[in-house]
PDB file of N, CA and C in Angstrom:
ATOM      1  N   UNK A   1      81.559  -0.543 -81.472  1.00  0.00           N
ATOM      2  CA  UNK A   1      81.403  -1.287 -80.236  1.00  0.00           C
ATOM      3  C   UNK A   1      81.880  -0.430 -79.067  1.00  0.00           C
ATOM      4  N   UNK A   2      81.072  -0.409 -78.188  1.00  0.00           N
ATOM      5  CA  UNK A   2      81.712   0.444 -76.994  1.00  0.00           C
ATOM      6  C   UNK A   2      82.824  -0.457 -75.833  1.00  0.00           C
ATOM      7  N   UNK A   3      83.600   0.342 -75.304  1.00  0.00           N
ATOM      8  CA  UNK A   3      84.686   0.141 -74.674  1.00  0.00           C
ATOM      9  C   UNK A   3      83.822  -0.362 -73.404  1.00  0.00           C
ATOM     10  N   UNK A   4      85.069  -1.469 -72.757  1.00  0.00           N
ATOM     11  CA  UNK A   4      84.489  -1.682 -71.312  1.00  0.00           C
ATOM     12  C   UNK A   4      85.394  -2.138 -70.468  1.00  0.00           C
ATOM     13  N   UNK A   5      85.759  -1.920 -69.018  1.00  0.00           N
ATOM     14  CA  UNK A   5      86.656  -2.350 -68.460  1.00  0.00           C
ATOM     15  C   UNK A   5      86.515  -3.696 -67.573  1.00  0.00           C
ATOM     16  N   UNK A   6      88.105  -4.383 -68.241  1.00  0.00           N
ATOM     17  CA  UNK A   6      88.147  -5.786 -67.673  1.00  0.00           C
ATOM     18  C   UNK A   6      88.123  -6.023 -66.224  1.00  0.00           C
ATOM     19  N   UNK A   7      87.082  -6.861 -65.939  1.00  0.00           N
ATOM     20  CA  UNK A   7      86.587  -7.096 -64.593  1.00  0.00           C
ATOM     21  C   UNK A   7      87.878  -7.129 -63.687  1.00  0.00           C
ATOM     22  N   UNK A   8      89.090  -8.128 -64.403  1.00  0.00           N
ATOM     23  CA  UNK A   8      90.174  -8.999 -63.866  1.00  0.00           C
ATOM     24  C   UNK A   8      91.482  -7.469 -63.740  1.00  0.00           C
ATOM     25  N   UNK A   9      91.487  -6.752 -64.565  1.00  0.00           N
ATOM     26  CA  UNK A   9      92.835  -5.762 -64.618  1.00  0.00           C
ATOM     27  C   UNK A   9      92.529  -4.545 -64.855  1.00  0.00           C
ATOM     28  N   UNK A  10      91.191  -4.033 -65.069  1.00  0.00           N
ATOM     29  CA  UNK A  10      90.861  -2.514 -65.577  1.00  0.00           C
ATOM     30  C   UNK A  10      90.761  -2.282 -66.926  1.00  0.00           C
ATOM     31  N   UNK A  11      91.499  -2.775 -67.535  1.00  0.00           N
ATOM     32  CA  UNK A  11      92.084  -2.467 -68.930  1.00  0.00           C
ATOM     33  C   UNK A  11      91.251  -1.971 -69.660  1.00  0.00           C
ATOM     34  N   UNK A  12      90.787  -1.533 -70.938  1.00  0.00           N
ATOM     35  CA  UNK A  12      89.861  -0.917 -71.356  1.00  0.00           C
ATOM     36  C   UNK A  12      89.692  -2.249 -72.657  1.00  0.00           C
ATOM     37  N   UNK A  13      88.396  -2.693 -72.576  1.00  0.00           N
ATOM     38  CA  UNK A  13      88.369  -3.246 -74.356  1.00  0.00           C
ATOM     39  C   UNK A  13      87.105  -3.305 -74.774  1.00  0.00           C
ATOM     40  N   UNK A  14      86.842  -3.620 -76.254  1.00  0.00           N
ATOM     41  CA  UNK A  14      86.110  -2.834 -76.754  1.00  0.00           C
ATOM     42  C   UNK A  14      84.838  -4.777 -77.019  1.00  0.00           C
ATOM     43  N   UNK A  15      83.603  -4.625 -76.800  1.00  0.00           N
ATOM     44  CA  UNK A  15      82.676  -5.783 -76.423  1.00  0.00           C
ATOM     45  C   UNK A  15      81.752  -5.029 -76.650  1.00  0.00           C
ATOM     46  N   UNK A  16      80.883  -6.256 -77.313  1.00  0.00           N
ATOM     47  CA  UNK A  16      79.257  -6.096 -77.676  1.00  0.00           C
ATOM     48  C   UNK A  16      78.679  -5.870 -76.467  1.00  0.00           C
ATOM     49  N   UNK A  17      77.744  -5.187 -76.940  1.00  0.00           N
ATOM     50  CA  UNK A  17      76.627  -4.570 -75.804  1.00  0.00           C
ATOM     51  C   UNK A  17      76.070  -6.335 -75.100  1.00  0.00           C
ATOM     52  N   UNK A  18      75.621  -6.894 -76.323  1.00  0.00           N
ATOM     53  CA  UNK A  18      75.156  -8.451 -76.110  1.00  0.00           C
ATOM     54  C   UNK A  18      75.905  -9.200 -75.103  1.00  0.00           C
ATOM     55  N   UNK A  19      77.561  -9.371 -74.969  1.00  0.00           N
ATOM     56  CA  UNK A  19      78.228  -9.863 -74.570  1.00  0.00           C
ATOM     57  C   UNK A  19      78.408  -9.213 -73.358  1.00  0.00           C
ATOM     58  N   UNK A  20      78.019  -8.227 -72.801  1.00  0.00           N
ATOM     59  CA  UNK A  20      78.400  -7.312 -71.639  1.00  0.00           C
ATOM     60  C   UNK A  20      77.182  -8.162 -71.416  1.00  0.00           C
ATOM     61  N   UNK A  21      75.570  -7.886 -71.749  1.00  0.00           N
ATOM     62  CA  UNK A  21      74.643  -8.833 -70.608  1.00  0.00           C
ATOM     63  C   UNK A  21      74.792 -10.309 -70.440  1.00  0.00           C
ATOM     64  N   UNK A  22      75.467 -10.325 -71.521  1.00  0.00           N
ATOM     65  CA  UNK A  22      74.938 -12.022 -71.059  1.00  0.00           C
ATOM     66  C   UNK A  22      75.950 -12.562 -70.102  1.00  0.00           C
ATOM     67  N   UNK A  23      77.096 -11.888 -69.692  1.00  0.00           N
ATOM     68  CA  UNK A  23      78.156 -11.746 -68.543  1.00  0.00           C
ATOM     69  C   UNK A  23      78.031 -11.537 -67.506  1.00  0.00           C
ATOM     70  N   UNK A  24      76.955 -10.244 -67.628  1.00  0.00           N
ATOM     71  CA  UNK A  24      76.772  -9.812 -66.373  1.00  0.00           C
ATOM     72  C   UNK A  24      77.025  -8.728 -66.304  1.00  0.00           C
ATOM     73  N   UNK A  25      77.738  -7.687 -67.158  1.00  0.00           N
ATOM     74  CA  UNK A  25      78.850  -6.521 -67.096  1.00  0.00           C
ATOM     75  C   UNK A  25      80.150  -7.330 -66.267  1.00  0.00           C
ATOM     76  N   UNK A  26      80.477  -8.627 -66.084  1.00  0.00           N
ATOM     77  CA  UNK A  26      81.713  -9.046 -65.578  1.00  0.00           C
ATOM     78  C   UNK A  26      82.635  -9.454 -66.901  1.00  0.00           C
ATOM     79  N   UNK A  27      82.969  -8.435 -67.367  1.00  0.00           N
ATOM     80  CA  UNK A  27      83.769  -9.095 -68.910  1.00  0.00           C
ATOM     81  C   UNK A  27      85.133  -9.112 -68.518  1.00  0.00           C
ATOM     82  N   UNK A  28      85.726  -9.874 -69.139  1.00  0.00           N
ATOM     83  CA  UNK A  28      87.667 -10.013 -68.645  1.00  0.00           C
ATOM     84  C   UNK A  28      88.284  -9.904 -70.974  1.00  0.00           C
ATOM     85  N   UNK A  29      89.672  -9.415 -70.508  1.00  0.00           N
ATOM     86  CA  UNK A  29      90.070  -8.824 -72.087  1.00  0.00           C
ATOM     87  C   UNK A  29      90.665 -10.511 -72.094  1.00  0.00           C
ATOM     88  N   UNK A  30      91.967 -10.837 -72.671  1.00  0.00           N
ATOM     89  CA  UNK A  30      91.894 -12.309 -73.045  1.00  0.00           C
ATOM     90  C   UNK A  30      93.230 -12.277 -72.779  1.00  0.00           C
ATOM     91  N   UNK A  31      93.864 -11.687 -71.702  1.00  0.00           N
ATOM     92  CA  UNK A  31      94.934 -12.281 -71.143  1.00  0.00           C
ATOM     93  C   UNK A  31      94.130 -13.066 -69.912  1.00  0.00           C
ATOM     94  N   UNK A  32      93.350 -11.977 -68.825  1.00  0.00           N
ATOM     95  CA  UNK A  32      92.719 -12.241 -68.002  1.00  0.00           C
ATOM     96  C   UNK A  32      91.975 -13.606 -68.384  1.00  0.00           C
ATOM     97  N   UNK A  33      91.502 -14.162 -69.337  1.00  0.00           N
ATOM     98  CA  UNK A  33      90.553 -15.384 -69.677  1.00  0.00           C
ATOM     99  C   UNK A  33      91.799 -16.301 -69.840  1.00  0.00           C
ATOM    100  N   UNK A  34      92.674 -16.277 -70.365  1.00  0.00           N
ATOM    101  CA  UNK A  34      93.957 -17.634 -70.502  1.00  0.00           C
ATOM    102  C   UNK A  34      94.465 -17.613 -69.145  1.00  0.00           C
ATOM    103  N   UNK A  35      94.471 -16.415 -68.585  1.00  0.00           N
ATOM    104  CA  UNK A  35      95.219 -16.888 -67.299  1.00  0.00           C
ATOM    105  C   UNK A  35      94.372 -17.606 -66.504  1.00  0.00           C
ATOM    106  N   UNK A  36      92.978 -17.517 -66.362  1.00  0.00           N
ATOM    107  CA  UNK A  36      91.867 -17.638 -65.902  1.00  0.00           C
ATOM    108  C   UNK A  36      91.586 -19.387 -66.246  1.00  0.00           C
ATOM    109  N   UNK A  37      91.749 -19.378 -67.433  1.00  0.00           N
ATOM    110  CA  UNK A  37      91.894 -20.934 -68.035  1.00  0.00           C
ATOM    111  C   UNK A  37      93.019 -21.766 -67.853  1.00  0.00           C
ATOM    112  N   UNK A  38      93.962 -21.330 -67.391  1.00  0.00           N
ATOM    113  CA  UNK A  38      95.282 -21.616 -66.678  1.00  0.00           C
ATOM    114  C   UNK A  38      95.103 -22.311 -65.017  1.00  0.00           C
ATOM    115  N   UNK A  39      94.809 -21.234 -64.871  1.00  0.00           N
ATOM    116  CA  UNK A  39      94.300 -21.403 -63.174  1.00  0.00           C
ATOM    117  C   UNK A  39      93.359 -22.988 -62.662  1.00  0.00           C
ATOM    118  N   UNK A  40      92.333 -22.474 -63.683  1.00  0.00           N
ATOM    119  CA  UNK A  40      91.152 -23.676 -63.875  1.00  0.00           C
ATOM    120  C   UNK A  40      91.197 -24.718 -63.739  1.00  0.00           C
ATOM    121  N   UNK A  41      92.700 -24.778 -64.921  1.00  0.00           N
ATOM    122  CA  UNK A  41      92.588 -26.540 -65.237  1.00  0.00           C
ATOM    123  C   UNK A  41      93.298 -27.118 -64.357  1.00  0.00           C
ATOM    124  N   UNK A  42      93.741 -26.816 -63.626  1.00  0.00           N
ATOM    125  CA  UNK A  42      94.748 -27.435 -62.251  1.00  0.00           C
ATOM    126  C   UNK A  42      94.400 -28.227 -61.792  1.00  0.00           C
ATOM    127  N   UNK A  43      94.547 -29.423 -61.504  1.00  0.00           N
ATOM    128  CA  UNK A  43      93.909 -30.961 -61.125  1.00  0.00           C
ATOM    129  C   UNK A  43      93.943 -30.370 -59.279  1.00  0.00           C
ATOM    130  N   UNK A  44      92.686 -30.589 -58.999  1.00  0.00           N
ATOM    131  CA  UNK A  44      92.909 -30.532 -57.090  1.00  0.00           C
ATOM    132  C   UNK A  44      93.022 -32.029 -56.902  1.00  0.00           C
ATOM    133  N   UNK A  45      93.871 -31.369 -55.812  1.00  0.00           N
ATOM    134  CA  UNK A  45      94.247 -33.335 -54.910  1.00  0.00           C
ATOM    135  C   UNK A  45      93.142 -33.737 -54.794  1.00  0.00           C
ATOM    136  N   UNK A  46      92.880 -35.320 -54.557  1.00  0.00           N
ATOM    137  CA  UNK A  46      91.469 -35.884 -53.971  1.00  0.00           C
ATOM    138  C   UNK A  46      91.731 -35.892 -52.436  1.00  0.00           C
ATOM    139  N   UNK A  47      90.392 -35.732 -51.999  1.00  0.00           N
ATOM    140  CA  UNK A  47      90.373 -35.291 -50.532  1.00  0.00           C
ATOM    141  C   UNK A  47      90.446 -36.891 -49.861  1.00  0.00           C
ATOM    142  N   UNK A  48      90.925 -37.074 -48.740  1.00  0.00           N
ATOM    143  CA  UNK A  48      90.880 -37.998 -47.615  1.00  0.00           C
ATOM    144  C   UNK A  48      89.726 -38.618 -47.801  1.00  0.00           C
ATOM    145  N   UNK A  49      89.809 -39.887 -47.683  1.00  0.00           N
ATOM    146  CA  UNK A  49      88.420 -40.866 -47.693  1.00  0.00           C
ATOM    147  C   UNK A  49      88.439 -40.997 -46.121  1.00  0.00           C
ATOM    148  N   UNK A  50      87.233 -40.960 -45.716  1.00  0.00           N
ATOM    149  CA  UNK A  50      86.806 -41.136 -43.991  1.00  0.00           C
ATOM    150  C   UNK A  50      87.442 -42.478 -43.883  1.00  0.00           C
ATOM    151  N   UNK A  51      87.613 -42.872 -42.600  1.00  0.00           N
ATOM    152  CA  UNK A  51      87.738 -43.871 -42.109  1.00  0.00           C
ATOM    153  C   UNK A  51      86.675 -45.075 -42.543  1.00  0.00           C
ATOM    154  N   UNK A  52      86.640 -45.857 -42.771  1.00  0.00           N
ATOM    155  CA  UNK A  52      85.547 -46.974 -42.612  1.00  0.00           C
ATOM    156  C   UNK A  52      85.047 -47.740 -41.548  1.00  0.00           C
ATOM    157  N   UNK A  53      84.068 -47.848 -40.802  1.00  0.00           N
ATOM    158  CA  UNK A  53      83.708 -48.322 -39.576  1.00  0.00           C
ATOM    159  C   UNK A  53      83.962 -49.772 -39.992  1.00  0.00           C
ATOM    160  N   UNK A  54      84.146 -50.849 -39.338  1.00  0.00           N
ATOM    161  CA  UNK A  54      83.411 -52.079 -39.274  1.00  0.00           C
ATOM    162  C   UNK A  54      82.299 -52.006 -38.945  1.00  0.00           C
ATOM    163  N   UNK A  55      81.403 -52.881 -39.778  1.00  0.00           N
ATOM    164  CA  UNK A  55      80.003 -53.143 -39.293  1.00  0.00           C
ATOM    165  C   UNK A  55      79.920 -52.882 -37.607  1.00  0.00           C
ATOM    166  N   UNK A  56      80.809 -54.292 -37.095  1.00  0.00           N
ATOM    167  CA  UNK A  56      80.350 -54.394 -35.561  1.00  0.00           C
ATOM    168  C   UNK A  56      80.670 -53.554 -34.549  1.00  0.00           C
ATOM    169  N   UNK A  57      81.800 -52.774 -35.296  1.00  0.00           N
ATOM    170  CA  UNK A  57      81.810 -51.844 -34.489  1.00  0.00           C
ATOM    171  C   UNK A  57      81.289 -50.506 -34.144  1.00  0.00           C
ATOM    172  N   UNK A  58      80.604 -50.524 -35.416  1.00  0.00           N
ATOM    173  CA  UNK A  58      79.611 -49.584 -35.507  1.00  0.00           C
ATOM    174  C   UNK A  58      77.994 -49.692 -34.916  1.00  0.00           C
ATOM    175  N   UNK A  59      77.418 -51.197 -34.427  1.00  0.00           N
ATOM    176  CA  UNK A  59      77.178 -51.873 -33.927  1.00  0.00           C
ATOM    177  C   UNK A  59      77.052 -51.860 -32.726  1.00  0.00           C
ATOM    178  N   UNK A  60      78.114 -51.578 -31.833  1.00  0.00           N
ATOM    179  CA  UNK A  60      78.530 -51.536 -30.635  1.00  0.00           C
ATOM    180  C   UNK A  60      78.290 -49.936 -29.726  1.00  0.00           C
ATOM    181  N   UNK A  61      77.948 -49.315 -31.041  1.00  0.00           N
ATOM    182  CA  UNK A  61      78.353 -47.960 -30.473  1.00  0.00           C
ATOM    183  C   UNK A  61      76.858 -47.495 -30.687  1.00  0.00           C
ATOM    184  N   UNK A  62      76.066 -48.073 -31.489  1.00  0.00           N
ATOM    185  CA  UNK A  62      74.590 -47.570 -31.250  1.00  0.00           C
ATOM    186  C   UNK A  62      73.752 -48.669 -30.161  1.00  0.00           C
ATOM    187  N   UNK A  63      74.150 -49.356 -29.805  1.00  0.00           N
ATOM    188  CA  UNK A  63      73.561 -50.460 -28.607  1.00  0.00           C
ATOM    189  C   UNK A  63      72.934 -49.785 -27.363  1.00  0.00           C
ATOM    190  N   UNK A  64      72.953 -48.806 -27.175  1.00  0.00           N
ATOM    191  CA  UNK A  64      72.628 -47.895 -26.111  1.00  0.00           C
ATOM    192  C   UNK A  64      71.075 -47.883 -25.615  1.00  0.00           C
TER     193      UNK A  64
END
């Protein structure tokens, strides 16, 4: 198998020709992928819900 360097650190490791295309040539060795899967799973906050108009006042403001 030929050697290839990890997208994420340089490192040198050794990957199927197969696995280099179907990547992209973007291959990472498997610290880079746990840390990567680390990162990932991190719950993001939920964003701000808009305000809610009232009907009528929403109403009021297209009357024009």
């Amino acid at each position: 198998m030929p050697l290839f360097r990890c997208h994420g650190c340089d490192m040198r490791i050794e990957r199927s020709m197969a696995t280099y295309w179907r990547h992209k040539g973007k291959l990472l060795c498997s610290s880079c992928l746990d840390s990567q899967d680390t990162i990932g799973a991190t719950p993001q906050p939920p964003r701000p819900l808009d305000p809610i108009l009232d009907k009528q006042e929403n109403d009021e403001h297209h009357s024009c």
